[in-house]
Protein backbone atom coordinates (compact mmCIF):
# COMPACT_ATOMS: atom_id res chain seq x y z
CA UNK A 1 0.01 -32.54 -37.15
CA UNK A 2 3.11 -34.32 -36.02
CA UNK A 3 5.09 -31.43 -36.26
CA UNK A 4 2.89 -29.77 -34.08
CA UNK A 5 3.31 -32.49 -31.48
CA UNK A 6 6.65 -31.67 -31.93
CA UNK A 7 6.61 -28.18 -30.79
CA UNK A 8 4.55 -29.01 -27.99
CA UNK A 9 6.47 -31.65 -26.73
CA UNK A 10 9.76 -29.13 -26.94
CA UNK A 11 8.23 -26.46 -25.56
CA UNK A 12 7.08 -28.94 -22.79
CA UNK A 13 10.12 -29.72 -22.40
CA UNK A 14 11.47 -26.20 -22.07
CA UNK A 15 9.09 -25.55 -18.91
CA UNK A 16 9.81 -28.27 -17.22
CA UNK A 17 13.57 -27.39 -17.55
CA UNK A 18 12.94 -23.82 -16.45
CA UNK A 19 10.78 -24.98 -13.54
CA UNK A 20 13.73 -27.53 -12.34
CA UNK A 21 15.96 -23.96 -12.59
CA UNK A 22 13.41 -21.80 -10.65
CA UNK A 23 12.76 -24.24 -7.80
CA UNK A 24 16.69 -24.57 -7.86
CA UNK A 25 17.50 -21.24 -7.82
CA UNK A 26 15.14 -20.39 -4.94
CA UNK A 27 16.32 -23.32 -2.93
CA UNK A 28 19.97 -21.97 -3.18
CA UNK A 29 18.90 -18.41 -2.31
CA UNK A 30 16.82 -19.71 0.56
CA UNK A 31 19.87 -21.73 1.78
CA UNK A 32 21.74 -18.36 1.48
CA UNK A 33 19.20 -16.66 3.38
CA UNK A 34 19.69 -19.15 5.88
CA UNK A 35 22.82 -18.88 6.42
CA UNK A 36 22.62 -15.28 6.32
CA UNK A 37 20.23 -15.39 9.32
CA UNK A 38 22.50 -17.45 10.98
CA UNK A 39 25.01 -14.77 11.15
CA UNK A 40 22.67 -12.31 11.90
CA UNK A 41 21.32 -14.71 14.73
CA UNK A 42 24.90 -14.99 16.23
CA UNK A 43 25.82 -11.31 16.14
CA UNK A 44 22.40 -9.83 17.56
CA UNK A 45 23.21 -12.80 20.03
CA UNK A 46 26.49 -11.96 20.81
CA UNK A 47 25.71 -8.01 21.52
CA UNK A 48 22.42 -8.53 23.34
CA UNK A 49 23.87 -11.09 26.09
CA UNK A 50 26.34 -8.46 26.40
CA UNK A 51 29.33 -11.24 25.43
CA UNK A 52 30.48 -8.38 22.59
CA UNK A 53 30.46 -5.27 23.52
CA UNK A 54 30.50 -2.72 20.61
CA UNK A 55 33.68 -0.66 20.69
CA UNK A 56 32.13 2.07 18.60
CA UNK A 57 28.48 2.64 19.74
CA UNK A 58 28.38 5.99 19.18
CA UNK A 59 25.07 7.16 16.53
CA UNK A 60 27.20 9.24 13.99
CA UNK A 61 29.45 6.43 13.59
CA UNK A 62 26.31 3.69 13.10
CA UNK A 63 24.70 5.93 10.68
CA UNK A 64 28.43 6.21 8.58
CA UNK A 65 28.72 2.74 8.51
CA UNK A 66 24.97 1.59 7.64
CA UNK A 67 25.38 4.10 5.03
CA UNK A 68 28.68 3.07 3.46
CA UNK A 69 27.71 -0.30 3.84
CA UNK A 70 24.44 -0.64 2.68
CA UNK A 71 25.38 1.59 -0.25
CA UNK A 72 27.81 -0.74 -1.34
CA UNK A 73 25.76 -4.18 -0.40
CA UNK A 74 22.87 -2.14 -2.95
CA UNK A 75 25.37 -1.74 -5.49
CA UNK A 76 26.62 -4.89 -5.64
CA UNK A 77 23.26 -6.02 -6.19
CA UNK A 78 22.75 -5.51 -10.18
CA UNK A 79 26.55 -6.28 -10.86
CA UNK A 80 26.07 -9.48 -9.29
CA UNK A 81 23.03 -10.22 -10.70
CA UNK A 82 24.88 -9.65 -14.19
CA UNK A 83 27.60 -12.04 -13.56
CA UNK A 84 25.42 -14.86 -12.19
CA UNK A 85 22.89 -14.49 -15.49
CA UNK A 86 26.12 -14.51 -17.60
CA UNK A 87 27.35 -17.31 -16.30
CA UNK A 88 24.01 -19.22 -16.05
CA UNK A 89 23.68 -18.17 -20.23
CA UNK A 90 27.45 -19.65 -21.20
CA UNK A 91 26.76 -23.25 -20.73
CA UNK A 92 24.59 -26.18 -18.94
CA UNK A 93 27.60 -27.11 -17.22
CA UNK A 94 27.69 -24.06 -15.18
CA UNK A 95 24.71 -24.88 -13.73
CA UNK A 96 25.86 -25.58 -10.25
CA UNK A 97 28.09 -22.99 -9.86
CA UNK A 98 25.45 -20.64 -10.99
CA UNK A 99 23.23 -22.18 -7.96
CA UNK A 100 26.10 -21.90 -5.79
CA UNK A 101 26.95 -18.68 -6.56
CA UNK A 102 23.83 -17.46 -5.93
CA UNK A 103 23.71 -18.55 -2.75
CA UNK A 104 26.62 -16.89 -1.79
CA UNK A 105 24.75 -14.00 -3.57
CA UNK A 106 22.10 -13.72 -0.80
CA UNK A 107 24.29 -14.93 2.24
CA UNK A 108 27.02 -11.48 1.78
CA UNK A 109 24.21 -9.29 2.76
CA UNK A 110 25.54 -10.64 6.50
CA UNK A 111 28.65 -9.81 5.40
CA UNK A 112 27.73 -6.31 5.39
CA UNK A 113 25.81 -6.25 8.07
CA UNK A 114 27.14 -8.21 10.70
CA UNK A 115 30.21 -5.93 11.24
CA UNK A 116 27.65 -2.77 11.99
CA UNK A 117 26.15 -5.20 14.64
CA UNK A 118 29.15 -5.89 15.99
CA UNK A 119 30.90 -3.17 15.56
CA UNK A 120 28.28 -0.73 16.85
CA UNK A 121 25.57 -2.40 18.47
CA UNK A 122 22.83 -1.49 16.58
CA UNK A 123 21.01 -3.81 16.19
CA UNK A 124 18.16 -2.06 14.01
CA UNK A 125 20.83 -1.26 11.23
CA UNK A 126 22.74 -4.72 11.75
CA UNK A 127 19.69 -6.43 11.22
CA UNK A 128 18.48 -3.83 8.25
CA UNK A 129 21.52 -4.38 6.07
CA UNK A 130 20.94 -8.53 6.55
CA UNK A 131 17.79 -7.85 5.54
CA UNK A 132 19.02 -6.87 2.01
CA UNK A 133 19.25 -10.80 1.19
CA UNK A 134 15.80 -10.63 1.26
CA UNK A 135 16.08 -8.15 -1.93
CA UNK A 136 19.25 -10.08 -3.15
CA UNK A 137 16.92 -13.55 -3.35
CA UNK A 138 14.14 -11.36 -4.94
CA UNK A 139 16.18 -9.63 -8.00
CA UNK A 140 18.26 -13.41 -8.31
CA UNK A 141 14.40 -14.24 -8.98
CA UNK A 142 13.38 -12.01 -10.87
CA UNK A 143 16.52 -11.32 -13.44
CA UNK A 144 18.47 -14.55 -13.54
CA UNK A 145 17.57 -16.74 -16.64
CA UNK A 146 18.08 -20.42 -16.92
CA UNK A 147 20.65 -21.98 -18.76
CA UNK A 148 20.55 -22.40 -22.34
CA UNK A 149 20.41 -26.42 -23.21
């Protein structure tokens, strides 16, 4: 019987530590996301008050550029999603810099697509290929594991 107390009380334990890295984990990818809205904020703001103007606005050269870019912000995605879960599995201590790195994680999807904003004035692709932190915060969710204790 106390043995089974035991068990209960580690695997107790276990959730509460996994819920701590969940709730963690989404708070970092939210701040991410917020930061990657900021970006996008700024550019769409910056081209739609006509401050910027787009030296390329030209529709073959959007499409190129959502393509090449969004191709590589969607293959980034499982890499990245590799290397955080590898370094959340080596040790506790990398615990923060897991958290960290995942917000950085979801922010670079405004890496991607703040230069097509800028760049071309779209705004409908600029905005599309930010959206992809959206997807970044949902596979960090879904594939990252919490550190071993």
């Amino acid at each position: 019987m106390a043995r089974r107390q035991e068990i209960n009380a580690l695997h107790l334990e276990h959730d509460t530590i996994m819920a701590g890295f969940r709730r963690h984990l989404l708070a970092s990818g939210l701040a991410g996301l917020a930061a990657n809205a900021a970006l996008a904020a700024l550019a769409a703001w910056l081209i739609a008050a006509g401050l910027v103007k787009a030296p390329l606005p030209y529709p073959l050269v959007t499409l190129a550029a959502a393509v090449v870019l969004g191709g590589l912000s969607l293959a980034e995605i499982p890499m990245m999603v590799l290397a955080i879960r590898h370094l959340a599995a080596r040790q506790p201590a990398n615990y923060k810099l897991t958290l960290g790195l995942n917000a950085i994680f979801v922010f670079f999807a405004a890496v991607y697509g703040a230069p097509v904003l800028l760049l071309t004035g779209s705004l409908e692709w600029g905005l599309a290929l930010c959206a992809l932190g959206l997807g970044r915060l949902a596979a960090s969710l879904l594939f990252v594991r919490e550190p071993h204790r």
